[in-house]
Protein backbone atom coordinates (compact mmCIF):
# COMPACT_ATOMS: atom_id res chain seq x y z
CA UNK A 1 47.93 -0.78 281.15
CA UNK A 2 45.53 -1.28 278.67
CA UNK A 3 47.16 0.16 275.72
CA UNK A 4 48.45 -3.31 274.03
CA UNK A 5 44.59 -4.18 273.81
CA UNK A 6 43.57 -0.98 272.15
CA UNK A 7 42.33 -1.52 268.52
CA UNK A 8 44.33 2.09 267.45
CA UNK A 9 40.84 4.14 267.54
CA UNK A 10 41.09 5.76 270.21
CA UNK A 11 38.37 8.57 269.75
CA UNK A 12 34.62 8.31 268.33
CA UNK A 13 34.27 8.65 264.54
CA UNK A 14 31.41 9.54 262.79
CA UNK A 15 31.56 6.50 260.43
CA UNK A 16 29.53 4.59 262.64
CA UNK A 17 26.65 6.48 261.96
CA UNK A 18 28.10 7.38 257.66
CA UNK A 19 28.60 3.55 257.05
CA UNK A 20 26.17 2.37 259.62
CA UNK A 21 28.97 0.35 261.67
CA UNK A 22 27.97 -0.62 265.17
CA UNK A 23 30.38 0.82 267.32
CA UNK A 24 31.61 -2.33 269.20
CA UNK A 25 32.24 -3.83 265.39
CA UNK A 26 33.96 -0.73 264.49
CA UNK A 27 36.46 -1.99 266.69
CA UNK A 28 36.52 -5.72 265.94
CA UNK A 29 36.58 -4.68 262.23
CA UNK A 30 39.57 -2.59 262.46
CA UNK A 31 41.28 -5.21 264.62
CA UNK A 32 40.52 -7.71 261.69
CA UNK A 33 41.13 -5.82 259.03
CA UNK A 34 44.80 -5.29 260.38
CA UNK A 35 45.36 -8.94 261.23
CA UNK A 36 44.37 -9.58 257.40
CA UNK A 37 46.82 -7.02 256.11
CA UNK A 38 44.22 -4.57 254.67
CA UNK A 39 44.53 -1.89 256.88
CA UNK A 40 45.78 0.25 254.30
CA UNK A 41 42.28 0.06 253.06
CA UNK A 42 40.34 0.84 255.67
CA UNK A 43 38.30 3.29 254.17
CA UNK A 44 37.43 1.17 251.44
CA UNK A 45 36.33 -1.36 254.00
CA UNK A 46 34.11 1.05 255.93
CA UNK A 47 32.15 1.95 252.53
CA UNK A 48 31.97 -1.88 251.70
CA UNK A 49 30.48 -2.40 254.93
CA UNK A 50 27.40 0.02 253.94
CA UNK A 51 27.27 -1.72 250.68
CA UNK A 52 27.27 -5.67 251.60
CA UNK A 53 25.17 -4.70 254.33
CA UNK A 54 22.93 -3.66 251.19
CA UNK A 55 23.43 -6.81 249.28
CA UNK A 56 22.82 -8.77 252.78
CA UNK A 57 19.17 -7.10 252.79
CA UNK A 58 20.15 -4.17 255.17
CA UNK A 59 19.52 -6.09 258.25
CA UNK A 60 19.51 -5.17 261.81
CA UNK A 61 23.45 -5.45 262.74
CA UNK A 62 23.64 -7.05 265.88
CA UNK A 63 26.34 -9.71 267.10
CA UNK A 64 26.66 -11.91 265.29
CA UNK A 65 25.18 -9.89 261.87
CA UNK A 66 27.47 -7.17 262.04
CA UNK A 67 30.00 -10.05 262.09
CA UNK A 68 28.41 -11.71 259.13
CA UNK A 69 28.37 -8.10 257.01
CA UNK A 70 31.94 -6.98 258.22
CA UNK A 71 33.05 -10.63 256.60
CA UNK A 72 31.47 -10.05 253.52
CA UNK A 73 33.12 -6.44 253.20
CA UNK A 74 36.29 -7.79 254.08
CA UNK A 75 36.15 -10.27 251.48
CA UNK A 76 35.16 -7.58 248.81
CA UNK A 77 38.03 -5.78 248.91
CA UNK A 78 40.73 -8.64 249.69
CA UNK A 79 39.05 -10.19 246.19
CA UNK A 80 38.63 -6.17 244.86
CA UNK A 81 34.99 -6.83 244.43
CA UNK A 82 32.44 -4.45 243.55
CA UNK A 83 28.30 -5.57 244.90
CA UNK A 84 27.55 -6.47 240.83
CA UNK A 85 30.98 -8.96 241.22
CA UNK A 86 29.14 -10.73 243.83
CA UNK A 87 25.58 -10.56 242.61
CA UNK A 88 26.48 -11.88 239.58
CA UNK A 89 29.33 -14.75 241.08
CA UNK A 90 27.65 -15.86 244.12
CA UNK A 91 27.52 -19.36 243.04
CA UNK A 92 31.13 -19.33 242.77
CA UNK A 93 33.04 -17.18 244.47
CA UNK A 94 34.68 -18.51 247.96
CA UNK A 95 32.05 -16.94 250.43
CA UNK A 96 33.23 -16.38 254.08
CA UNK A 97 31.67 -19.38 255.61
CA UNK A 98 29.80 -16.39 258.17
CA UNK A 99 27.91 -15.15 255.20
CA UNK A 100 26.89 -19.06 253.58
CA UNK A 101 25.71 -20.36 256.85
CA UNK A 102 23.68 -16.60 257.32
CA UNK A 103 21.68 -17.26 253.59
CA UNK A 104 21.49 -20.37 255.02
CA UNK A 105 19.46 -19.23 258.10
CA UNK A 106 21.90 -20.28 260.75
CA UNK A 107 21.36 -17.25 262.94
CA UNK A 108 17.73 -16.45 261.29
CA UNK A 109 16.03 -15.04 259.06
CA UNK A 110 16.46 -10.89 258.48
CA UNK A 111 13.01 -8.79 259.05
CA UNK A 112 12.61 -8.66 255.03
CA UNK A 113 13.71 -12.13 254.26
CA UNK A 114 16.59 -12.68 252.56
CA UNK A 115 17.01 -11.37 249.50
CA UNK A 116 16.56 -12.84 246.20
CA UNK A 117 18.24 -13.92 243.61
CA UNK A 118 21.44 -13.44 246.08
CA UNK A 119 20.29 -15.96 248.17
CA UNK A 120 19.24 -18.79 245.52
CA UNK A 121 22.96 -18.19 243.99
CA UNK A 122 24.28 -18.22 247.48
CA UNK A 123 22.36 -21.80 248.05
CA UNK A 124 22.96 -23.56 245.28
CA UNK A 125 25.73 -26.21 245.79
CA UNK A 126 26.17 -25.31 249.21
CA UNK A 127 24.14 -27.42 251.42
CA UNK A 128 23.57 -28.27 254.84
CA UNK A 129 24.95 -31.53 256.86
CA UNK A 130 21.44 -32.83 256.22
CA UNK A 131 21.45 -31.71 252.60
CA UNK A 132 18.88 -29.11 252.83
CA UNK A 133 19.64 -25.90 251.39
CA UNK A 134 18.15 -23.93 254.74
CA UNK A 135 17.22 -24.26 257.46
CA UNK A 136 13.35 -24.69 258.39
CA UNK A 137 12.21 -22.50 260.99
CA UNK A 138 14.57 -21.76 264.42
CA UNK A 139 17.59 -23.48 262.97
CA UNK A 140 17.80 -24.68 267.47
CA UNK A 141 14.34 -25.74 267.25
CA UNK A 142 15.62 -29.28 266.17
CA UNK A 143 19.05 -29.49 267.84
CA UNK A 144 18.93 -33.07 270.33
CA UNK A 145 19.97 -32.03 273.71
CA UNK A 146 23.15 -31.31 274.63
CA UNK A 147 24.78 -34.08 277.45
CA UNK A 148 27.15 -31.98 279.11
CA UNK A 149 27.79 -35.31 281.23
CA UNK A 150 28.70 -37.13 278.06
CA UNK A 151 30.97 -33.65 277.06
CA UNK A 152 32.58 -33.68 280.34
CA UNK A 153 33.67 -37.08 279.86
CA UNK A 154 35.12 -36.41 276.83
CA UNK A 155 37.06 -33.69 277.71
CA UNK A 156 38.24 -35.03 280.56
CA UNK A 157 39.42 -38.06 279.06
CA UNK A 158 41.24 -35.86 276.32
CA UNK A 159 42.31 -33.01 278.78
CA UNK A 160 42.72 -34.88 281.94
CA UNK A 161 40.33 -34.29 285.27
CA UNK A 162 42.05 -31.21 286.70
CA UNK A 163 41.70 -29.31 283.22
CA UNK A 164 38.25 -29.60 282.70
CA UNK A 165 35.76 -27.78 284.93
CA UNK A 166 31.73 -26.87 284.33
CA UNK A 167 32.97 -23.49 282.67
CA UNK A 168 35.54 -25.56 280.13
CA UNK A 169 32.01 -27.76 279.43
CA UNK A 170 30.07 -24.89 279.03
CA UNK A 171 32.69 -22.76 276.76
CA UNK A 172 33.15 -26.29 274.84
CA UNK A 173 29.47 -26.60 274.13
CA UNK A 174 28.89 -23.16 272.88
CA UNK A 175 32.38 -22.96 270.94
CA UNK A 176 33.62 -26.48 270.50
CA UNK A 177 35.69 -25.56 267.42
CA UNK A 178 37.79 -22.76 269.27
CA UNK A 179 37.72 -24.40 272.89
């Protein structure tokens, strides 16, 4: 019944503890790499994982970090990019937007601190909304309330009354782009 959800690995691997791959983004990562067409490569994938987990400042991989460091490996081998590529391109090269907003301290900042010069050449000409290369602190510290009154309204006026219920306000508030 299940089968047609199955991400293909259906027994445990030891790559999860080799490549330091969460086991729930083992998964997702597979999933993703076939929906990108570079399932041919996973392997490659599972050893950049290791390694922009590396250039990333080896940093606790929890949802959404192992998100942000899957990205980044993906991208290195779609572009065939080696950790020196990206150290020395940062600036330039078309980051996964996971991995700007993460130097920009979006979900945090990593137990060590981000790691330098990565981060600088990560920064620079990528700023925030407010034009602030990072942000200060909790980046929710300085959020305004949310009016889930004023979201309801919205939605319901775009939606229509019968489609929009407290969990449609609640899934639009935390995921407004995908809702």
């Amino acid at each position: 019944m299940y089968l047609p959800f199955e991400s293909g690995q259906l027994a445990g691997s030891s790559d999860v503890y080799a490549h330091e791959i969460p086991g729930g983004q083992y998964t997702n990562l597979l999933y993703q790499s076939k929906q990108l067409g570079l399932d041919e490569r996973w392997a490659e994938i599972k050893k950049k994982y290791a390694q922009a987990n590396l250039l990333l400042g080896d940093i606790p991989k929890v949802t959404p970090s192992s998100k942000v460091v899957g990205d980044l490996a993906q991208f290195m081998v779609s572009s065939n990019l080696e950790p020196e590529d990206v150290m020395a391109s940062a600036d330039s090269l078309p980051l996964p937007a996971s991995v700007v907003s993460y130097f920009q301290g979006a979900i945090g900042v990593p137990p060590g601190g981000f790691p330098e010069p990565l981060t600088s050449k990560v920064r620079k000409g990528r700023s925030l909304p407010d034009g602030s290369a990072a942000y200060e602190g909790r980046p929710g510290a300085t959020m305004p309330d949310y009016d889930f009154a004023e979201a309801k309204k919205e939605l319901v006026e775009k939606y229509g009354e019968f489609a929009i219920d407290e969990t449609e306000v609640l899934s639009h508030a935390m995921y407004p782009q995908v809702t």
